[in-house]
C-alpha atoms as a PDB file:
ATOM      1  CA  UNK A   1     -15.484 -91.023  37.898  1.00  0.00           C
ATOM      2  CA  UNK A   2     -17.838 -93.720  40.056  1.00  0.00           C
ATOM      3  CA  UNK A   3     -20.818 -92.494  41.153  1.00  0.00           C
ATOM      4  CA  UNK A   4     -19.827 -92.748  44.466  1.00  0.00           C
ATOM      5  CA  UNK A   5     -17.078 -90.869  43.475  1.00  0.00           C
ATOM      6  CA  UNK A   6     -19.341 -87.862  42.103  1.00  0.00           C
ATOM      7  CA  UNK A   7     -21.223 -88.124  45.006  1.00  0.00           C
ATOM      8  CA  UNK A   8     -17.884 -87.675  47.164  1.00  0.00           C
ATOM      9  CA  UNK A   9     -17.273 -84.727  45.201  1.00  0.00           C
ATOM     10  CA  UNK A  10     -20.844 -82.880  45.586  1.00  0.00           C
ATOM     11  CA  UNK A  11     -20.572 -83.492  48.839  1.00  0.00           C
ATOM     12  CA  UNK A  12     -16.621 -81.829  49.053  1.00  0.00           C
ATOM     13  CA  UNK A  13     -17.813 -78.968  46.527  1.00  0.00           C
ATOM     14  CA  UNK A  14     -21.392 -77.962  48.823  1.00  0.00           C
ATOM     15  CA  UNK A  15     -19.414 -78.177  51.939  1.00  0.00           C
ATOM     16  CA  UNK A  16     -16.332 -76.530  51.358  1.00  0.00           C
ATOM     17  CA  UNK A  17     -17.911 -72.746  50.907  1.00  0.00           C
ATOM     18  CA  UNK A  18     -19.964 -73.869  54.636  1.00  0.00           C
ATOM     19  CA  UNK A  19     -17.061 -74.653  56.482  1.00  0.00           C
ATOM     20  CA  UNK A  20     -14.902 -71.334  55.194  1.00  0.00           C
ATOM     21  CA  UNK A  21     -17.726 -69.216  56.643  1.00  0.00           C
ATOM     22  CA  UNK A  22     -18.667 -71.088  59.690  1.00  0.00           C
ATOM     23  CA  UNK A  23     -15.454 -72.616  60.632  1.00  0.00           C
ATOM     24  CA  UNK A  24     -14.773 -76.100  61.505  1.00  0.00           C
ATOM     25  CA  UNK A  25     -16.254 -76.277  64.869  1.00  0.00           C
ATOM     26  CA  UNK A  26     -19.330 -73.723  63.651  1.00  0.00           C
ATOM     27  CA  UNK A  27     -20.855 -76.349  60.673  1.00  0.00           C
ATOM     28  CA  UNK A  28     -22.507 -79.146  61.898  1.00  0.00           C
ATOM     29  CA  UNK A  29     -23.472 -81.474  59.856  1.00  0.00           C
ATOM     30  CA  UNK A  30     -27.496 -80.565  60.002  1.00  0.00           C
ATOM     31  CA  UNK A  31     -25.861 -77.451  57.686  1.00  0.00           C
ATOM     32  CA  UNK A  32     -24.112 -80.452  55.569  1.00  0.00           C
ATOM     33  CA  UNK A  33     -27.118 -81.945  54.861  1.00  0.00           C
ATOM     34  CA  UNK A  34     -28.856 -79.013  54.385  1.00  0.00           C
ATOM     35  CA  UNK A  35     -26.548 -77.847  51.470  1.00  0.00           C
ATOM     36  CA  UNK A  36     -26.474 -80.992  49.651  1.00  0.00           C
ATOM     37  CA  UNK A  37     -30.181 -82.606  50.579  1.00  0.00           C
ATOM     38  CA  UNK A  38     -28.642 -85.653  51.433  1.00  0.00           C
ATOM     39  CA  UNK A  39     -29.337 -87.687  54.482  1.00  0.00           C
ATOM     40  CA  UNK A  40     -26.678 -88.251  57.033  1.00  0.00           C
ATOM     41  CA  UNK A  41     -26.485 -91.570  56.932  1.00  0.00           C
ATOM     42  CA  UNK A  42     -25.384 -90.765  52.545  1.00  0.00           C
ATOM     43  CA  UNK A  43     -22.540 -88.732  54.418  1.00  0.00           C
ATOM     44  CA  UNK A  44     -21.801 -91.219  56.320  1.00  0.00           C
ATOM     45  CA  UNK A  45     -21.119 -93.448  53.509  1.00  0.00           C
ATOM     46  CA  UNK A  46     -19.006 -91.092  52.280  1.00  0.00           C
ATOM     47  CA  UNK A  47     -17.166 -89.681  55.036  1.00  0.00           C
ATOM     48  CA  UNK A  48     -16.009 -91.390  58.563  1.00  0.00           C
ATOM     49  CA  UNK A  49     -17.223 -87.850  60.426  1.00  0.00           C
ATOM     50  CA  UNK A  50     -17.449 -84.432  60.216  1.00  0.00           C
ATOM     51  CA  UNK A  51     -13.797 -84.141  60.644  1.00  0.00           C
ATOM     52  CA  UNK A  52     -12.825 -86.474  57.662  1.00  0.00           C
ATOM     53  CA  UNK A  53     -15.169 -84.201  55.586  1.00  0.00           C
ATOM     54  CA  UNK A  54     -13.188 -80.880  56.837  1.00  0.00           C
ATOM     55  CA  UNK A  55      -9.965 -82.426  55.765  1.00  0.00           C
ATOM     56  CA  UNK A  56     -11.557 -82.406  52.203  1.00  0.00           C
ATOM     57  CA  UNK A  57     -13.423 -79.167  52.580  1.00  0.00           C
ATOM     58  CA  UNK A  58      -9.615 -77.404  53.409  1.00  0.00           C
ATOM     59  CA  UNK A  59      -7.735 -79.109  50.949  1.00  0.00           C
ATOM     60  CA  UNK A  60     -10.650 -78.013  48.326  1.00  0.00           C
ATOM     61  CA  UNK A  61     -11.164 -74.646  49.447  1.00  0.00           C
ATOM     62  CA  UNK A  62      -7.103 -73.926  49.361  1.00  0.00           C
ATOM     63  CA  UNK A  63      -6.519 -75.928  45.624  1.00  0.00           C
ATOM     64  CA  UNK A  64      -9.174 -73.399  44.638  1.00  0.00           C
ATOM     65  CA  UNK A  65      -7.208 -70.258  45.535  1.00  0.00           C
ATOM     66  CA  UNK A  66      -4.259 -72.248  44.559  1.00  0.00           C
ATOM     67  CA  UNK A  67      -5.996 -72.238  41.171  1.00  0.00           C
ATOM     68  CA  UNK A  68      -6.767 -69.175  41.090  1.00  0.00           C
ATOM     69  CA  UNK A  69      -4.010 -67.792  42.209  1.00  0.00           C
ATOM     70  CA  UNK A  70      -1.700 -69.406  39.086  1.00  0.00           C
ATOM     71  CA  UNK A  71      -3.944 -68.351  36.543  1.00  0.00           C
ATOM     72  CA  UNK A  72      -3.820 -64.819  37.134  1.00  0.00           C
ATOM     73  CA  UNK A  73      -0.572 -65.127  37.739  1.00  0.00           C
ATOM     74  CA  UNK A  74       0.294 -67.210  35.041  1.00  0.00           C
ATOM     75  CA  UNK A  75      -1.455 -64.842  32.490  1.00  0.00           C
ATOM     76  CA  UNK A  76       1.368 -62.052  33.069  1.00  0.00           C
ATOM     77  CA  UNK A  77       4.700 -62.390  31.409  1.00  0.00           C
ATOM     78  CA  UNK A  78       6.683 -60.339  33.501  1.00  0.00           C
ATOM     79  CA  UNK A  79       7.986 -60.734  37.034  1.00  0.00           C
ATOM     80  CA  UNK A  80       6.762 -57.421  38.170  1.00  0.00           C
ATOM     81  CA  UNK A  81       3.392 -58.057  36.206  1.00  0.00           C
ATOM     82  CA  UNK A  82       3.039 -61.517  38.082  1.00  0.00           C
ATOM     83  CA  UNK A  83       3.030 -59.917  41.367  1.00  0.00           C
ATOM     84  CA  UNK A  84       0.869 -56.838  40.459  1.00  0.00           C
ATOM     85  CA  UNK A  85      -0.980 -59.480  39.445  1.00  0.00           C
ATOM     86  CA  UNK A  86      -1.447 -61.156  42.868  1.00  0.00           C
ATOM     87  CA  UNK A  87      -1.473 -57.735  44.627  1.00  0.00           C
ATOM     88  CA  UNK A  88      -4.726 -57.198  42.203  1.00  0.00           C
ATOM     89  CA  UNK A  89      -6.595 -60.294  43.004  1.00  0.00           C
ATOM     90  CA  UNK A  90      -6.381 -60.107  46.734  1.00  0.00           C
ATOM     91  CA  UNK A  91      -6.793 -56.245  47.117  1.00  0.00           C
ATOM     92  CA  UNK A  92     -10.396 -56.917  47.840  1.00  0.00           C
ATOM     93  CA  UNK A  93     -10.776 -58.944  50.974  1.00  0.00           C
ATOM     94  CA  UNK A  94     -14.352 -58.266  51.126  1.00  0.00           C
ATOM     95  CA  UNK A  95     -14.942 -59.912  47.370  1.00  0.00           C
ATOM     96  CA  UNK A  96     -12.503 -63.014  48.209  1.00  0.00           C
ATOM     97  CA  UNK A  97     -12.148 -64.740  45.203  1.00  0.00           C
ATOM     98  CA  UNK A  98     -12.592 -67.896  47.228  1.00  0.00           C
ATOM     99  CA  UNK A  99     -16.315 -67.488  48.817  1.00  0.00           C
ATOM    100  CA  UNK A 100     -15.817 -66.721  52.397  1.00  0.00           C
ATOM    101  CA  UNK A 101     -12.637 -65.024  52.708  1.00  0.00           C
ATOM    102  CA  UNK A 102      -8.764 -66.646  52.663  1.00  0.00           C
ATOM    103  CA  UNK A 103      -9.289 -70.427  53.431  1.00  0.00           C
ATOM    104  CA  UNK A 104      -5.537 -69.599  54.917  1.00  0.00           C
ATOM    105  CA  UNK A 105      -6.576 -67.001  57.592  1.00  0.00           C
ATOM    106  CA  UNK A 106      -9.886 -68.920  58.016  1.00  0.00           C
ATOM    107  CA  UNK A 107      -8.560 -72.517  59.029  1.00  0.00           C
ATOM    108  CA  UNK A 108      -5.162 -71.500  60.437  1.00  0.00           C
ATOM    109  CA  UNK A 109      -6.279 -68.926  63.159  1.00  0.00           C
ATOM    110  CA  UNK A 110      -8.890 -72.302  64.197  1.00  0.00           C
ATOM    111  CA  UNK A 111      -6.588 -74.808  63.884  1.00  0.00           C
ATOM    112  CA  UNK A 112      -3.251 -73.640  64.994  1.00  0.00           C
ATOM    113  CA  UNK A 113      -4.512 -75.239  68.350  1.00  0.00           C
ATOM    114  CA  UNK A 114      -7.565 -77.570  67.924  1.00  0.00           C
ATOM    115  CA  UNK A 115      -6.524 -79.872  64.668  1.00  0.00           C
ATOM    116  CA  UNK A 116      -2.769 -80.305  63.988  1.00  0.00           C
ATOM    117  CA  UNK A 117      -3.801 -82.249  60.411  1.00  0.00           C
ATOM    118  CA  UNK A 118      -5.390 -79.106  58.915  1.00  0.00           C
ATOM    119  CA  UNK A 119      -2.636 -76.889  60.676  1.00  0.00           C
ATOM    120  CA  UNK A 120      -0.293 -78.618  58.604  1.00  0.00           C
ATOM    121  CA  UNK A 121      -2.304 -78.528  55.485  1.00  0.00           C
ATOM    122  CA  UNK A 122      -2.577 -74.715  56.239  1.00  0.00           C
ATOM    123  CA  UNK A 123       1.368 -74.020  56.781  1.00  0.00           C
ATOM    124  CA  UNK A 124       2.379 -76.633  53.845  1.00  0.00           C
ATOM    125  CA  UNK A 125       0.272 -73.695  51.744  1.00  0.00           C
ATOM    126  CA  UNK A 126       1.837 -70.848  53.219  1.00  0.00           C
ATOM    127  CA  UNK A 127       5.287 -72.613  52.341  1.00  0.00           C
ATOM    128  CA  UNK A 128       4.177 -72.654  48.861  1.00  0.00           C
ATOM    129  CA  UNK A 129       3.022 -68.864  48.433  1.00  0.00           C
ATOM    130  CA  UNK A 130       5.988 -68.269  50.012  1.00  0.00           C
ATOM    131  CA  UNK A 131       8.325 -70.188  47.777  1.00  0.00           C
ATOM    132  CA  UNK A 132       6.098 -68.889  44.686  1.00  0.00           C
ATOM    133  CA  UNK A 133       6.521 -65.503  45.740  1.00  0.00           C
ATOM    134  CA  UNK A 134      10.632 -65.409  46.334  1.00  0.00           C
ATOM    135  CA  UNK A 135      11.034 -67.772  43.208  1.00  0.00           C
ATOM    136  CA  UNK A 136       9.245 -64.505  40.853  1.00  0.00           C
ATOM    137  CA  UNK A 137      11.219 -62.289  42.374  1.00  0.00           C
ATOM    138  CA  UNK A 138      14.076 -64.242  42.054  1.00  0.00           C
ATOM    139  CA  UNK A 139      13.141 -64.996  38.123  1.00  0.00           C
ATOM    140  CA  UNK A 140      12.850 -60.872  38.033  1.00  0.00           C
ATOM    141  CA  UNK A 141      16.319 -60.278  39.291  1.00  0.00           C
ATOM    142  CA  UNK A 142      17.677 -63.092  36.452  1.00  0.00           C
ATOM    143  CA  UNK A 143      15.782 -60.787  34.210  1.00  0.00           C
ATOM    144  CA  UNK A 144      16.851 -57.855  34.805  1.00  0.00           C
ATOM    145  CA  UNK A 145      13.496 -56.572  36.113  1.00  0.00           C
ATOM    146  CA  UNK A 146      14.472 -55.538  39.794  1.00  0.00           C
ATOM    147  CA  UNK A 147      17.821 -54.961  41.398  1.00  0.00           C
ATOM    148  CA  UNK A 148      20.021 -57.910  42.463  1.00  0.00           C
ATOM    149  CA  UNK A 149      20.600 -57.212  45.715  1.00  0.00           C
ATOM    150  CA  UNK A 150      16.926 -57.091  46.310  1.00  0.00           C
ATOM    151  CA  UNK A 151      16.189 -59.665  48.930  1.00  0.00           C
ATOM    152  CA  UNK A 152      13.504 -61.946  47.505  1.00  0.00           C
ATOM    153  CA  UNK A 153      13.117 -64.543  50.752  1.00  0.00           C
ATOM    154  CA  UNK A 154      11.929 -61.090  52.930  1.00  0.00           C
ATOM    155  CA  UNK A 155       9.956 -59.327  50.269  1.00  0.00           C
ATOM    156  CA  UNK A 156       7.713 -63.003  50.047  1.00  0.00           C
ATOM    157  CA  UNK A 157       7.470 -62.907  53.987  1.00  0.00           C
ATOM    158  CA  UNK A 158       6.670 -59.212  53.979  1.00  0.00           C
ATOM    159  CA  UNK A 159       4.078 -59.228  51.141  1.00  0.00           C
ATOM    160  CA  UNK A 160       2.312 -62.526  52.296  1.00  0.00           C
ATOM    161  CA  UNK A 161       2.044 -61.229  56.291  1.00  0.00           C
ATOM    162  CA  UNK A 162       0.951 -57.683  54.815  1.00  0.00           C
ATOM    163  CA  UNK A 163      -1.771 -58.878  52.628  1.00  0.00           C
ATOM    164  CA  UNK A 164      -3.239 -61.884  55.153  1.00  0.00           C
ATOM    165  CA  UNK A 165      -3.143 -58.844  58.008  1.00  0.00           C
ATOM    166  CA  UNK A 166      -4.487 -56.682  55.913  1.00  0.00           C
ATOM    167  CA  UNK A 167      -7.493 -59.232  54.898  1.00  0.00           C
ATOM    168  CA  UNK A 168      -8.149 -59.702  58.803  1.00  0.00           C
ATOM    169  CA  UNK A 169      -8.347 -56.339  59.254  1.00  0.00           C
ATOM    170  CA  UNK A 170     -10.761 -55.238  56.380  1.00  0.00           C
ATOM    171  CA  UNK A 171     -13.293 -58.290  56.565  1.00  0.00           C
ATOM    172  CA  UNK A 172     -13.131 -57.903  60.452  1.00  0.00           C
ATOM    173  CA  UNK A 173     -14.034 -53.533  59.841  1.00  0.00           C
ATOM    174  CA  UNK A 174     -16.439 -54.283  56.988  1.00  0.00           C
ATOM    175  CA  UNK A 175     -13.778 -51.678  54.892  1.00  0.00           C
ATOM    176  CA  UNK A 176     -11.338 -52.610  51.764  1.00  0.00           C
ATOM    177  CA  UNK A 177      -9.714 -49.147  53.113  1.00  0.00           C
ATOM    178  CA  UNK A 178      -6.771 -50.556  54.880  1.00  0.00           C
ATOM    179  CA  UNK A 179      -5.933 -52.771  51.863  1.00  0.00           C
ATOM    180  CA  UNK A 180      -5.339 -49.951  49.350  1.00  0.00           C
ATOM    181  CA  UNK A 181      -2.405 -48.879  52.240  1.00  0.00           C
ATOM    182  CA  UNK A 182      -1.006 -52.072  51.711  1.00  0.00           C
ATOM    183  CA  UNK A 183      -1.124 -52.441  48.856  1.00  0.00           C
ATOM    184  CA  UNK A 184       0.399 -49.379  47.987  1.00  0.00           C
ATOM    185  CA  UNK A 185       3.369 -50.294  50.646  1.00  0.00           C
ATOM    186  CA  UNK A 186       3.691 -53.018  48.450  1.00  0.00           C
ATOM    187  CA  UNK A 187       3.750 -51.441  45.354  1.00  0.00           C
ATOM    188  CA  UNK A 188       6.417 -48.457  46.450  1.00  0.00           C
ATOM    189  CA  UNK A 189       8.869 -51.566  47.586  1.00  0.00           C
ATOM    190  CA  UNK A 190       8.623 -53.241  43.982  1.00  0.00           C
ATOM    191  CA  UNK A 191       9.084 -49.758  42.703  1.00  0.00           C
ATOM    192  CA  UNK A 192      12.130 -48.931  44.893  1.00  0.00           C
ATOM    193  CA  UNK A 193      13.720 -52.718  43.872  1.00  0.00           C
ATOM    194  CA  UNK A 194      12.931 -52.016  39.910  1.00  0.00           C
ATOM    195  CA  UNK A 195      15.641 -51.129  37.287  1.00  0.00           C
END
């Protein structure tokens, strides 16, 4: 990696984190500079504008929970352990594993109708946990693990909208209390599909 390339990053890595909490339009670039104790004009040189930099700040911020996602999922061997898994790591909205909360949730619900480039970075992710979800299930049922009839395209839709609701919900009441509800829901429908 260039220098300039390193820089690129630091910049990426500080910002990222600012622009999950604040939001897109909420970080200026005074809270940019801030975070990284460069000058603007070093930003510049980097980055076109603030909005070039968000494009980088979302795509890091969801290849993080990408990442994380896969390796706790990755670390079970089992289809039904694979989605425990994932039930586990996100049944704590107010401990996000990715510092401020889902960068989903976050940059969707602001960009659905202000920034059609990070709305598409935002469903293009939502396709993928989607697909991951229905292709474990689907893996489970080849197994043997869960019933065959089991319909793995709804159970994806139903866990993904369950758990991003249920995130909204606790980080907007300040309680994880919801989340163990759905969570639970979650866990009596694997239960009820298992062999």
């Amino acid at each position: 990696m260039t220098k300039a390339e390193k820089t690129r990053q630091f910049i990426i890595e500080k910002s990222a984190p600012i622009f999950n909490t604040k939001g897109i339009s909420g970080t200026v670039m005074t809270d940019i500079m801030e975070a990284t104790k460069l000058a603007k004009g070093s930003l510049y040189v980097h980055f076109e504008n603030k909005e070039d930099l968000s494009y980088a700040a979302v795509d890091h911020n969801m290849q993080i929970l990408k990442d994380i996602s896969n390796k706790i999922i990755n670390k079970h061997k089992t289809a039904k352990g694979k989605i425990i898994g994932f039930l586990n790591l996100f049944s704590d909205p107010l401990n996000h594993p990715v510092f401020g909360g889902c960068p989903m949730l976050n940059f969707g619900m602001e960009a659905d109708d202000t920034s059609p480039i990070i709305a598409d970075k935002v469903s293009s992710m939502i396709k993928e946990v989607l697909q991951e979800l229905k292709e474990i299930v689907d893996t489970g049922i080849a197994a043997g693990e869960f019933k065959a009839d089991w319909d793995s395209r709804k159970f994806a839709v139903m866990v993904f909208a369950l758990m991003e609701g249920g995130n909204l919900i606790c980080r907007t009441t300040k309680s994880n209390a919801q989340m163990k509800i759905i969570v639970q829901i979650i866990k009596d429908e694997i239960h009820r599909n298992s062999l």
